[in-house]
N, C-alpha and C. Protein backbone atom coordinates (compact mmCIF):
# COMPACT_ATOMS: atom_id res chain seq x y z
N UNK A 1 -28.55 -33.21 -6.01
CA UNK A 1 -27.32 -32.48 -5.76
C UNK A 1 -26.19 -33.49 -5.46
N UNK A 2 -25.28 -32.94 -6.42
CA UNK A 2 -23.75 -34.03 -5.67
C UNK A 2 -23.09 -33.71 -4.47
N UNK A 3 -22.99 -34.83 -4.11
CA UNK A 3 -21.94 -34.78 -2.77
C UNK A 3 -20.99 -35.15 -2.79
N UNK A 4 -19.57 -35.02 -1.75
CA UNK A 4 -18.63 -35.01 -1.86
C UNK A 4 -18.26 -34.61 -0.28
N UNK A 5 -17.48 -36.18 0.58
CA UNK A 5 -16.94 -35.91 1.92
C UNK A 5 -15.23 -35.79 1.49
N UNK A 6 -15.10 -34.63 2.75
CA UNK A 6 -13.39 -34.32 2.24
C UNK A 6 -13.42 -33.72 3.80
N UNK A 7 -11.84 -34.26 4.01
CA UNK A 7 -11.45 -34.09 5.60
C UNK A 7 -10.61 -32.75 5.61
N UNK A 8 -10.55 -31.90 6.38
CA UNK A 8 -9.58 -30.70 6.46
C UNK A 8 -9.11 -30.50 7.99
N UNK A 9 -8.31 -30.33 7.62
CA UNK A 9 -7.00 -30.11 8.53
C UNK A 9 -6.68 -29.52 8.75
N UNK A 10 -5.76 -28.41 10.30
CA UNK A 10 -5.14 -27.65 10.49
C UNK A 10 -4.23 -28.44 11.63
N UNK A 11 -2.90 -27.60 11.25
CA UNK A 11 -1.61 -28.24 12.55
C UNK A 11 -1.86 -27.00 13.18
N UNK A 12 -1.62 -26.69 14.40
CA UNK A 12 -1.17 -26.29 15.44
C UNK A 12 0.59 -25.92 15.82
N UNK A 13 1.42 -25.00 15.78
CA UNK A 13 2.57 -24.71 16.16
C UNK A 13 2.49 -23.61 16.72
N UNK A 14 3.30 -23.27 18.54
CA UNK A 14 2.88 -22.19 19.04
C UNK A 14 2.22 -21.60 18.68
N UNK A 15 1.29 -21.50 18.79
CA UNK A 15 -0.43 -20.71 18.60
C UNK A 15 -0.41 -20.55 17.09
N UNK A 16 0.43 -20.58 16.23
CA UNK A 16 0.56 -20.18 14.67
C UNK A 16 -0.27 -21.74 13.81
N UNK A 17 -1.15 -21.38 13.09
CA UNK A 17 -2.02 -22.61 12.36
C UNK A 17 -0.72 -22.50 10.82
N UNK A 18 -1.09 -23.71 10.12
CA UNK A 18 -0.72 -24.09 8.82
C UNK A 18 -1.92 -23.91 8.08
N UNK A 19 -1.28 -23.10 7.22
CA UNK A 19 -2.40 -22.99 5.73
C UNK A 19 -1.61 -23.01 4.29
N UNK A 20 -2.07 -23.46 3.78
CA UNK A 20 -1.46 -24.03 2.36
C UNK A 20 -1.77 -23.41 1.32
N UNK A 21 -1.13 -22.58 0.12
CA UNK A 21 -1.61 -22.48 -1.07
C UNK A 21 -1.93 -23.70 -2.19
N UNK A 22 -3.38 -23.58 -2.94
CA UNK A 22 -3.26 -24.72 -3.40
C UNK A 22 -2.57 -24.53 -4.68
N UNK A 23 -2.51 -25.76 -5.15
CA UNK A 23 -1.49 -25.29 -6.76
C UNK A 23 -2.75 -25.46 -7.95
N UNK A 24 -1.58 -24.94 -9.19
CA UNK A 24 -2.36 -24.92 -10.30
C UNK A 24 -2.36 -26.42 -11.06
N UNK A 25 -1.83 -27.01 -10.35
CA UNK A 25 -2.14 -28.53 -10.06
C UNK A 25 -2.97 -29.28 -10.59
N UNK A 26 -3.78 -28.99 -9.27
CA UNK A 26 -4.68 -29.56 -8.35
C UNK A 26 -5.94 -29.30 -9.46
N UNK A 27 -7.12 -29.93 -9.49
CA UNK A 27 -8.41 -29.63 -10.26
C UNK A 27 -9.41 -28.85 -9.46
N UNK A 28 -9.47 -28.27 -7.82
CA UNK A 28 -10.45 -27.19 -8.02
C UNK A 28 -9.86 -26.46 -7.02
N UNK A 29 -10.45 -25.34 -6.99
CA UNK A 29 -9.55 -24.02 -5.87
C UNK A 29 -8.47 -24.00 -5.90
N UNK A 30 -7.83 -23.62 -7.53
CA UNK A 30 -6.41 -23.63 -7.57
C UNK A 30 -6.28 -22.41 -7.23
N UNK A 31 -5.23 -21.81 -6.36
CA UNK A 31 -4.48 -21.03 -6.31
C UNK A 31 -5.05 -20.21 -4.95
N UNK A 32 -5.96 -21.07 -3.93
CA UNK A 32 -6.90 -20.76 -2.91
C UNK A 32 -5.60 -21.24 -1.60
N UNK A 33 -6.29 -20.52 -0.24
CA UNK A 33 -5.66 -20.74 0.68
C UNK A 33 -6.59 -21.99 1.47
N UNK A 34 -5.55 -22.85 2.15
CA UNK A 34 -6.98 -23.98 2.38
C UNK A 34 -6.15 -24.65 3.66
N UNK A 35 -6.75 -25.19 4.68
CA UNK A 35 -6.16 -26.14 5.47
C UNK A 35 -5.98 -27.50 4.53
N UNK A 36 -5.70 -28.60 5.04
CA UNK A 36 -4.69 -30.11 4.32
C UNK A 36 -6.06 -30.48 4.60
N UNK A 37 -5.82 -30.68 2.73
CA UNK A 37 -7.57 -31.62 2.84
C UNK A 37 -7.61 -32.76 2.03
N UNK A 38 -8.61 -33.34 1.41
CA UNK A 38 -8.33 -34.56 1.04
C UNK A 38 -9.72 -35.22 0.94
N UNK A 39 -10.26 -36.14 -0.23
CA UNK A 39 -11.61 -36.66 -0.03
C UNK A 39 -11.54 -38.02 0.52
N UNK A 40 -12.65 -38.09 1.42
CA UNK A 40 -12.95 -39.61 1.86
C UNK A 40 -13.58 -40.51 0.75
N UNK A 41 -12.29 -41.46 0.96
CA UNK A 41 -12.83 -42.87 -0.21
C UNK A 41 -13.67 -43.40 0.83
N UNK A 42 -14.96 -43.84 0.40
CA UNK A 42 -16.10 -44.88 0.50
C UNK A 42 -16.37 -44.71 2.07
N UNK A 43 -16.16 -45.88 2.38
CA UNK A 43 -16.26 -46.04 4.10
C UNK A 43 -15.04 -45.10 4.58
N UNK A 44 -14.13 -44.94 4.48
CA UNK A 44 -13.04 -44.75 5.14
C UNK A 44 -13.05 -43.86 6.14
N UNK A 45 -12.43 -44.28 7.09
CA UNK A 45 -12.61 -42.88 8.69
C UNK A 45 -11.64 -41.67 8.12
N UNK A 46 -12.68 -40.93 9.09
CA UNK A 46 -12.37 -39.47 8.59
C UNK A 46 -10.75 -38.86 8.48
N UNK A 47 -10.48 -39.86 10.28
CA UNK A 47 -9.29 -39.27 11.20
C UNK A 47 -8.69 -40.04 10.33
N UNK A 48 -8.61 -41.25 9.90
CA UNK A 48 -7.31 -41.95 9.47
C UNK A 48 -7.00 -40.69 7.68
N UNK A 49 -8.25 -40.63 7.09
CA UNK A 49 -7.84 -39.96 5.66
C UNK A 49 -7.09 -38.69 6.14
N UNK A 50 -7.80 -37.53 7.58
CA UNK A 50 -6.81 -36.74 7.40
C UNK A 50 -5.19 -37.10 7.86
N UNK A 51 -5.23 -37.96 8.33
CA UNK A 51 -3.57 -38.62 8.87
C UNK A 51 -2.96 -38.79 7.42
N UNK A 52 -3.58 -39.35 6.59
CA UNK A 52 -3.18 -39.92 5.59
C UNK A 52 -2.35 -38.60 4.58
N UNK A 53 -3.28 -37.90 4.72
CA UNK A 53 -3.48 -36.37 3.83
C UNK A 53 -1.99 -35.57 4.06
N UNK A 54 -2.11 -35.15 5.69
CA UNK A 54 -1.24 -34.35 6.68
C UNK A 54 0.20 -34.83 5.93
N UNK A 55 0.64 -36.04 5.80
CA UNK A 55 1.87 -36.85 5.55
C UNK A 55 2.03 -36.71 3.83
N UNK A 56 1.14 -37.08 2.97
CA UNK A 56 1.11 -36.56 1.77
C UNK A 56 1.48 -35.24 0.86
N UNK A 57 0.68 -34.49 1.74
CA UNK A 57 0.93 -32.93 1.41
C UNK A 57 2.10 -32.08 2.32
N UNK A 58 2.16 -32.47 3.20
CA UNK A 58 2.86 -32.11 3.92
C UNK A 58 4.32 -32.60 5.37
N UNK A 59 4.74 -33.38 4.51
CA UNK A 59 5.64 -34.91 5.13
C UNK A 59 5.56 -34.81 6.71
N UNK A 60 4.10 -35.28 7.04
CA UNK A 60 4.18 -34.57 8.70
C UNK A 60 3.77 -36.30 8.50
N UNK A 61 4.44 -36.99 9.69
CA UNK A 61 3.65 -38.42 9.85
C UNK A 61 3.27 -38.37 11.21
N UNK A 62 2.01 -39.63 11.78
CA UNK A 62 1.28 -39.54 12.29
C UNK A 62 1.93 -39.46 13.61
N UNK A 63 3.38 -39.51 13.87
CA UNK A 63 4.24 -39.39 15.14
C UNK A 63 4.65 -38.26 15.74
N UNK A 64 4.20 -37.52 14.81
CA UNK A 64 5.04 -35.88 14.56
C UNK A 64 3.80 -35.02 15.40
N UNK A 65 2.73 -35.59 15.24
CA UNK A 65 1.02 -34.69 16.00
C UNK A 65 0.44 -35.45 16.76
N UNK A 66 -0.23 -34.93 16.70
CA UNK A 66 -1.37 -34.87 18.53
C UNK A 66 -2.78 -34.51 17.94
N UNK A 67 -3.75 -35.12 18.24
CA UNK A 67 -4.94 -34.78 17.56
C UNK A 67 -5.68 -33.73 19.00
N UNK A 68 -6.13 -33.02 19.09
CA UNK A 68 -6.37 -31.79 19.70
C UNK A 68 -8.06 -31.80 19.73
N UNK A 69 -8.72 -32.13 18.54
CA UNK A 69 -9.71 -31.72 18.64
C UNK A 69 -10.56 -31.99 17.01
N UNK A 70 -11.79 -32.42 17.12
CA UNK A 70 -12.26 -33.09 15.62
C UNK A 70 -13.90 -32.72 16.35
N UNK A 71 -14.32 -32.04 14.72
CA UNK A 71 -15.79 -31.45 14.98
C UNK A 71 -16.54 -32.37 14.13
N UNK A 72 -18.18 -32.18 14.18
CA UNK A 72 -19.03 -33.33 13.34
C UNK A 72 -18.87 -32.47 11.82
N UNK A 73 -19.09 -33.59 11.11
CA UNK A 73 -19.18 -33.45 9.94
C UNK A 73 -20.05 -31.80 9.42
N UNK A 74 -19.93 -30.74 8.74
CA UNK A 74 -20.89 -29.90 8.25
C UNK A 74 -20.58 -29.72 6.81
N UNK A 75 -22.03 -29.32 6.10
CA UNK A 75 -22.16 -28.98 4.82
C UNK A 75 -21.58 -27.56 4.21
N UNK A 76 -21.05 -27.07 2.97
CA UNK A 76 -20.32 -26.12 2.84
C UNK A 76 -20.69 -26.43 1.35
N UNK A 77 -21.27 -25.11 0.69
CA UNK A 77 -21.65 -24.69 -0.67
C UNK A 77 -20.08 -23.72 -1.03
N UNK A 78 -19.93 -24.24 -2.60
CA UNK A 78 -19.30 -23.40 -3.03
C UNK A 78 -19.69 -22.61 -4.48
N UNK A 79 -19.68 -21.35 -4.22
CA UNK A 79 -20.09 -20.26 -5.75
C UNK A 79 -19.53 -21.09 -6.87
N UNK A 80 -18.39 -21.52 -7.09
CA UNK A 80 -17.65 -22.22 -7.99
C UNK A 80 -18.67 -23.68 -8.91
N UNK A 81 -19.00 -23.99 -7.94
CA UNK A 81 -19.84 -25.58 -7.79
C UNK A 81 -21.28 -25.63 -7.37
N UNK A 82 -22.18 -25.29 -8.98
CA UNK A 82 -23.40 -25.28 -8.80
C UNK A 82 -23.85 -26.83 -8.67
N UNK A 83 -24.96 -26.95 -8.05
CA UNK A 83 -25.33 -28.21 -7.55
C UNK A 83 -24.53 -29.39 -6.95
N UNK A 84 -23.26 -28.48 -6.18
CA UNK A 84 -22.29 -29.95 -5.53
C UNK A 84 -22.04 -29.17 -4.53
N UNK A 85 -21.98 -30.29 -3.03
CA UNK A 85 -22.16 -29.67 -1.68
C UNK A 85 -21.31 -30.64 -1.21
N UNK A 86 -20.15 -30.14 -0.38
CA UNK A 86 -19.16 -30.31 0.36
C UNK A 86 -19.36 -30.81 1.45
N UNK A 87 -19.57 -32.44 2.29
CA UNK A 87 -19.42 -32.45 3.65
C UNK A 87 -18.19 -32.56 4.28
N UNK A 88 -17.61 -31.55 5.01
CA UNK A 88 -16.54 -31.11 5.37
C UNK A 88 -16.13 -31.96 6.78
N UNK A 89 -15.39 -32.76 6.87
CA UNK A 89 -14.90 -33.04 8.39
C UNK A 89 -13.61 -32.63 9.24
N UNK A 90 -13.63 -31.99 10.07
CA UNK A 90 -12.43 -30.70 10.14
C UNK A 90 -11.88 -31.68 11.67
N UNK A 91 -10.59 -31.23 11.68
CA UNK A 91 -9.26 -31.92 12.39
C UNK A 91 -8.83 -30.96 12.71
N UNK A 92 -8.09 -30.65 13.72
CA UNK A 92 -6.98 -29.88 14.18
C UNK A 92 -6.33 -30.90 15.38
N UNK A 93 -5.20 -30.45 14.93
CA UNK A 93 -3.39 -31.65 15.29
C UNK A 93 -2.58 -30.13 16.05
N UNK A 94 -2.26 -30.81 16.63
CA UNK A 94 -0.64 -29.79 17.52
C UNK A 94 0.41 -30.58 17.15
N UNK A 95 1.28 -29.63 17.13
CA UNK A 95 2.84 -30.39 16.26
C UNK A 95 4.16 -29.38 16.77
N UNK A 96 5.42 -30.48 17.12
CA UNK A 96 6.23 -29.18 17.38
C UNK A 96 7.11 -29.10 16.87
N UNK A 97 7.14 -27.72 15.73
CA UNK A 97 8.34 -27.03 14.77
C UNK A 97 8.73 -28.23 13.74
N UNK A 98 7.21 -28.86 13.38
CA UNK A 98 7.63 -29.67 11.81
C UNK A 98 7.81 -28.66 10.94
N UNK A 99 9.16 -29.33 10.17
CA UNK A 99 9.93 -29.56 9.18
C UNK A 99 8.42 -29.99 7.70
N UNK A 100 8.14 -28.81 7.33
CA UNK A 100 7.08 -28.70 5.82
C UNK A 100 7.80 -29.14 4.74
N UNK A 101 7.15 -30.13 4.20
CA UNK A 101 7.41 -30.86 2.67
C UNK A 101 6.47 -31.01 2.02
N UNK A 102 6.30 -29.63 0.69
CA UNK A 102 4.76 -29.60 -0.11
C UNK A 102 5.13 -30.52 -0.98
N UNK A 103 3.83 -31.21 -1.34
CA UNK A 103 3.80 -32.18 -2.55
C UNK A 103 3.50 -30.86 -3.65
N UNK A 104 2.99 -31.41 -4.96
CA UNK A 104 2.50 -30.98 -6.50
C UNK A 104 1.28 -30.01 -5.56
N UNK A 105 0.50 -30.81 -4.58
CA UNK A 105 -0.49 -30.51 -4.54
C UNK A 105 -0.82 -29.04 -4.17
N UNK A 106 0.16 -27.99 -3.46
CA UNK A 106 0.00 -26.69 -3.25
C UNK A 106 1.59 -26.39 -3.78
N UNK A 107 1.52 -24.76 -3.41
CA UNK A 107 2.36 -24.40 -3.70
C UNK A 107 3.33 -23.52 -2.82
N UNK A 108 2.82 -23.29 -1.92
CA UNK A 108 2.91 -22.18 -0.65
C UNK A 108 2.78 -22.49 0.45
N UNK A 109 3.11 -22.32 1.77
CA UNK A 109 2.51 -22.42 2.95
C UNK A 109 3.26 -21.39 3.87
N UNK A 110 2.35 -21.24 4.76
CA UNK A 110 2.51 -19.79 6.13
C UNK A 110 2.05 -20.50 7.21
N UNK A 111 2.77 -20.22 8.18
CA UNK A 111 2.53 -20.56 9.61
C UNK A 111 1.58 -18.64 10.46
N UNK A 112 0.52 -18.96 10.27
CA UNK A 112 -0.50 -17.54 10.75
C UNK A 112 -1.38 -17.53 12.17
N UNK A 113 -1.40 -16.52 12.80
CA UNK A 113 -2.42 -16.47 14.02
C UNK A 113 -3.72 -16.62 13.28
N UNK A 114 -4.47 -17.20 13.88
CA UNK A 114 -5.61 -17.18 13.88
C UNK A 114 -6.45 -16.29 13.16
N UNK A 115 -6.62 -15.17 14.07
CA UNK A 115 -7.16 -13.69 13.21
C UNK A 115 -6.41 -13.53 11.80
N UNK A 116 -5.75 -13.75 11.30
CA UNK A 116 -5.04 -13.46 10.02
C UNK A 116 -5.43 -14.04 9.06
N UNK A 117 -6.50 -15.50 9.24
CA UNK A 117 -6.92 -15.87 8.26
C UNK A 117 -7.59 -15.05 7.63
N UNK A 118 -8.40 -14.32 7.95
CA UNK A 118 -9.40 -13.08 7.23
C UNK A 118 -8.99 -12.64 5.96
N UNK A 119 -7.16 -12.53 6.01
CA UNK A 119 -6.37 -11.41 5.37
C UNK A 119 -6.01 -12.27 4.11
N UNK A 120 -6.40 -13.82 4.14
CA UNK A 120 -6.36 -14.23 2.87
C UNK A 120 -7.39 -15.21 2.13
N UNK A 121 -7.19 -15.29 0.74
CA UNK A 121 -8.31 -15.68 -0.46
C UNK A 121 -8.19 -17.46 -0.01
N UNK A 122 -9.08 -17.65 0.36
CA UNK A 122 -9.50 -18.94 0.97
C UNK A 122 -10.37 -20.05 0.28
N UNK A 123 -10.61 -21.17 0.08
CA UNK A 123 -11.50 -21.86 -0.46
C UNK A 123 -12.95 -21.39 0.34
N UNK A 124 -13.77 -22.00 -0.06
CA UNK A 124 -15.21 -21.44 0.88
C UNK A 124 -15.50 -22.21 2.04
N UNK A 125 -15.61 -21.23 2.76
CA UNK A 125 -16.11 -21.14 4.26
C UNK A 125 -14.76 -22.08 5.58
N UNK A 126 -13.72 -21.63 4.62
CA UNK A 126 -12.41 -21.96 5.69
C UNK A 126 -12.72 -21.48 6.81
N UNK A 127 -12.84 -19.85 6.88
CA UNK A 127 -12.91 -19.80 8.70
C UNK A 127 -14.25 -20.43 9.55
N UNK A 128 -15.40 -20.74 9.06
CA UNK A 128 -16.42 -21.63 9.68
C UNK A 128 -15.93 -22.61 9.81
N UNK A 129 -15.18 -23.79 9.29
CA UNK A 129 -14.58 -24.78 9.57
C UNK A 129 -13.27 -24.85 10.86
N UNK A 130 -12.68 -23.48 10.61
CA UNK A 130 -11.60 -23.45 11.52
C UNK A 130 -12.64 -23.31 12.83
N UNK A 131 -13.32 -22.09 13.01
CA UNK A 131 -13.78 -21.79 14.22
C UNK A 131 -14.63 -22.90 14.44
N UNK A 132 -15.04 -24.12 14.18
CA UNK A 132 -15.80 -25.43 14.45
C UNK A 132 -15.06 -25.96 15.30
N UNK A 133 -13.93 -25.68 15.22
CA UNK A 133 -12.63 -26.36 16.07
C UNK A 133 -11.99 -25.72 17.69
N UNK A 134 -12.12 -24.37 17.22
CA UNK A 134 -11.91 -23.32 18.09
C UNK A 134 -12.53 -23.11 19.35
């Protein structure tokens, strides 16, 4: 089975999380709702790729947040992707009233409570990743 480590991200603004539409872009889960994610090259630390990511996709630089809270690595299957398994390393940052700048890479973004993630089409197993954090 293939693998594949990718860091995900959520900011924090008065209790409201960031979630991103992805674009038709991007090569997989186009048009999915997803926290700021991003794959880990080789060795590379987790925290620095999602820093890296956060600023990329979303012109937030590493001055702008507060790291809050970072869970262990977990595995995540997707219907899409027979025989390739996702190790997911999830971040959540607090930030106050950044100023959003999407790259190519999505197309959308909402500032949402918590409970509201439910209410949208998500890559797989977004809210297990969020509530890892929670």
């Amino acid at each position: 089975m293939r693998s594949t480590k990718i860091v995900t991200s959520f900011i924090k603004n008065n209790e409201r999380l960031l979630i991103l539409k992805r674009s038709n872009e991007v090569k997989t889960m186009k048009g999915l709702w997803a926290g700021i994610s991003g794959i880990i090259e080789k060795n590379e630390d987790p925290l620095q790729r999602a820093k890296i990511e956060i600023f990329e996709e979303v012109g937030i630089t590493d001055e702008q947040i507060r790291l809050v809270k970072s869970a262990e690595g977990m595995k995540v299957n997707s219907p899409q992707y027979i025989n390739h398994e996702w190790e997911i390393f999830p971040f959540l940052f607090e930030s106050n009233n950044p100023k959003i700048k999407l790259n190519w890479e999505n197309s959308d973004f909402k500032w949402i409570k918590v409970d509201e993630l439910k209410d949208y089409e998500t890559v797989p197993s977004l809210q297990k990743v969020l509530f890892n954090l929670l």
